[in-house]
N, C-alpha and C. Protein backbone atom coordinates (compact mmCIF):
# COMPACT_ATOMS: atom_id res chain seq x y z
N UNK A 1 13.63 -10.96 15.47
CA UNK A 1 14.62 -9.94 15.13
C UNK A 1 14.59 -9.63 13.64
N UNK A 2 14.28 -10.73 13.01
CA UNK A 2 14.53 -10.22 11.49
C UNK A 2 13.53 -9.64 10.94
N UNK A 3 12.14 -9.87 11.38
CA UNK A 3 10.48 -9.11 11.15
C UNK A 3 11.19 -7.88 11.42
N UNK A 4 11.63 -7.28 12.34
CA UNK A 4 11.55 -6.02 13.06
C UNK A 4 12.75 -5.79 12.11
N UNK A 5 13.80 -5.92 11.37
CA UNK A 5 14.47 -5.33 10.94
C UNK A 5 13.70 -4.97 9.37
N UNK A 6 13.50 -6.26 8.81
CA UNK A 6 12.30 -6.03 7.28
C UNK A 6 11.33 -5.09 7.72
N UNK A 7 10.75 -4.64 9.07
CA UNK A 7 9.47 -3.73 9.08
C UNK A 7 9.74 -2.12 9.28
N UNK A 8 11.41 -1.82 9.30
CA UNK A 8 12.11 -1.29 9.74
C UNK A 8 12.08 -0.22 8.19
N UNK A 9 12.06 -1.33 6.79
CA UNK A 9 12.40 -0.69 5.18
C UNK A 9 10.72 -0.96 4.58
N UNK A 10 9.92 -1.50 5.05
CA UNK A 10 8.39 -1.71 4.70
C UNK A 10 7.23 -1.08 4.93
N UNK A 11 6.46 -0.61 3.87
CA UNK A 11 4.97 -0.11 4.05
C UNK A 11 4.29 -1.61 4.12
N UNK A 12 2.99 -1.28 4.56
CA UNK A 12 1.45 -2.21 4.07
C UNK A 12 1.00 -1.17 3.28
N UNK A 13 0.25 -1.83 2.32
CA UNK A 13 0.39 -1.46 1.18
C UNK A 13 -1.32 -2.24 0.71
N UNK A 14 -2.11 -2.06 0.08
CA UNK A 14 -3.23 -2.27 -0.30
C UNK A 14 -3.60 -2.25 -1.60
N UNK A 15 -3.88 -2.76 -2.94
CA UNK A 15 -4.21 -2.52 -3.93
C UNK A 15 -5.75 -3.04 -4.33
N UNK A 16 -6.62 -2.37 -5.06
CA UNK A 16 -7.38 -2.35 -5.38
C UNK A 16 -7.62 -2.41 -6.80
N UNK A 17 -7.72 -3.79 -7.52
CA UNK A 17 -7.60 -4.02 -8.87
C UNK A 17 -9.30 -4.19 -9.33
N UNK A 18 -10.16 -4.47 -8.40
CA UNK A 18 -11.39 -5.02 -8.76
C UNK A 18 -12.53 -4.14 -9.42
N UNK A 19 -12.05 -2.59 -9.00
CA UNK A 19 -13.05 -1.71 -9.81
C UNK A 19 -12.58 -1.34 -11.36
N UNK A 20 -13.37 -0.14 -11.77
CA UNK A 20 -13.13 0.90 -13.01
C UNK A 20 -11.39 1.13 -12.91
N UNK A 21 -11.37 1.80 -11.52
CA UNK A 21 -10.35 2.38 -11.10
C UNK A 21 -9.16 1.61 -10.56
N UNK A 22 -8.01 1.75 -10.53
CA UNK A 22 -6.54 0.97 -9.88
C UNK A 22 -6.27 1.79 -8.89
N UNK A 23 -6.63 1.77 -7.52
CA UNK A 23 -6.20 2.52 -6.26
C UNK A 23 -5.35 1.83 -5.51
N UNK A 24 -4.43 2.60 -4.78
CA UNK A 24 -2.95 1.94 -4.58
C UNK A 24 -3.12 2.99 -3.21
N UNK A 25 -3.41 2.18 -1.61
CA UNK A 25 -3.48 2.72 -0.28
C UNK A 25 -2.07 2.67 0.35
N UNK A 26 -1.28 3.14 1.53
CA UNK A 26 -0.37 3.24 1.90
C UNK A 26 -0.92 3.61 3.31
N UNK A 27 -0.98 2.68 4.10
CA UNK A 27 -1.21 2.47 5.54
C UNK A 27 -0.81 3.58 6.49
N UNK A 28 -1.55 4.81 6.85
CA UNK A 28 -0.88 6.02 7.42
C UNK A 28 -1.33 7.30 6.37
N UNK A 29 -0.83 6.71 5.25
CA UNK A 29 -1.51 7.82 4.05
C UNK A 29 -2.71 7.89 3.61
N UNK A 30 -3.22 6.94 3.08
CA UNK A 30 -4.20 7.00 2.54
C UNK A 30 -4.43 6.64 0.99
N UNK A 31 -4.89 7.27 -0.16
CA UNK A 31 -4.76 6.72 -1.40
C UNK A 31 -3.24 7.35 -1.56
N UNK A 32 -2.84 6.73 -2.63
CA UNK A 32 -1.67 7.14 -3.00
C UNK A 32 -1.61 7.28 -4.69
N UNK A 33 -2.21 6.39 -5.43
CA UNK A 33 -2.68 6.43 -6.76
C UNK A 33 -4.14 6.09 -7.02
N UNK A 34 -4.42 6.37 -7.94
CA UNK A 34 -5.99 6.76 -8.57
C UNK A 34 -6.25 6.61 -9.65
N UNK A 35 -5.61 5.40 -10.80
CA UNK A 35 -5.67 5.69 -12.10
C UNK A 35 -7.12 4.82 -12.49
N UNK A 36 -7.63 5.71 -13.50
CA UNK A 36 -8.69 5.01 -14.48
C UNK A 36 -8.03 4.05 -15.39
């Protein structure tokens, strides 16, 4: 019950620190930020 209420106010969420670039995914969206 309490997963399903926290998943209720929550994205997954993905960050990508390892390149040039800082890309920030949003599960459904897609990229969401793109900074050099």
């Amino acid at each position: 019950m309490f997963k399903r209420i926290l998943g209720m106010f929550s994205n997954d969420l993905a960050i990508d620190l390892g390149t040039a670039n800082t890309l920030v995914l949003v599960k459904g969206q897609g990229i969401c930020i793109n900074e050099p």
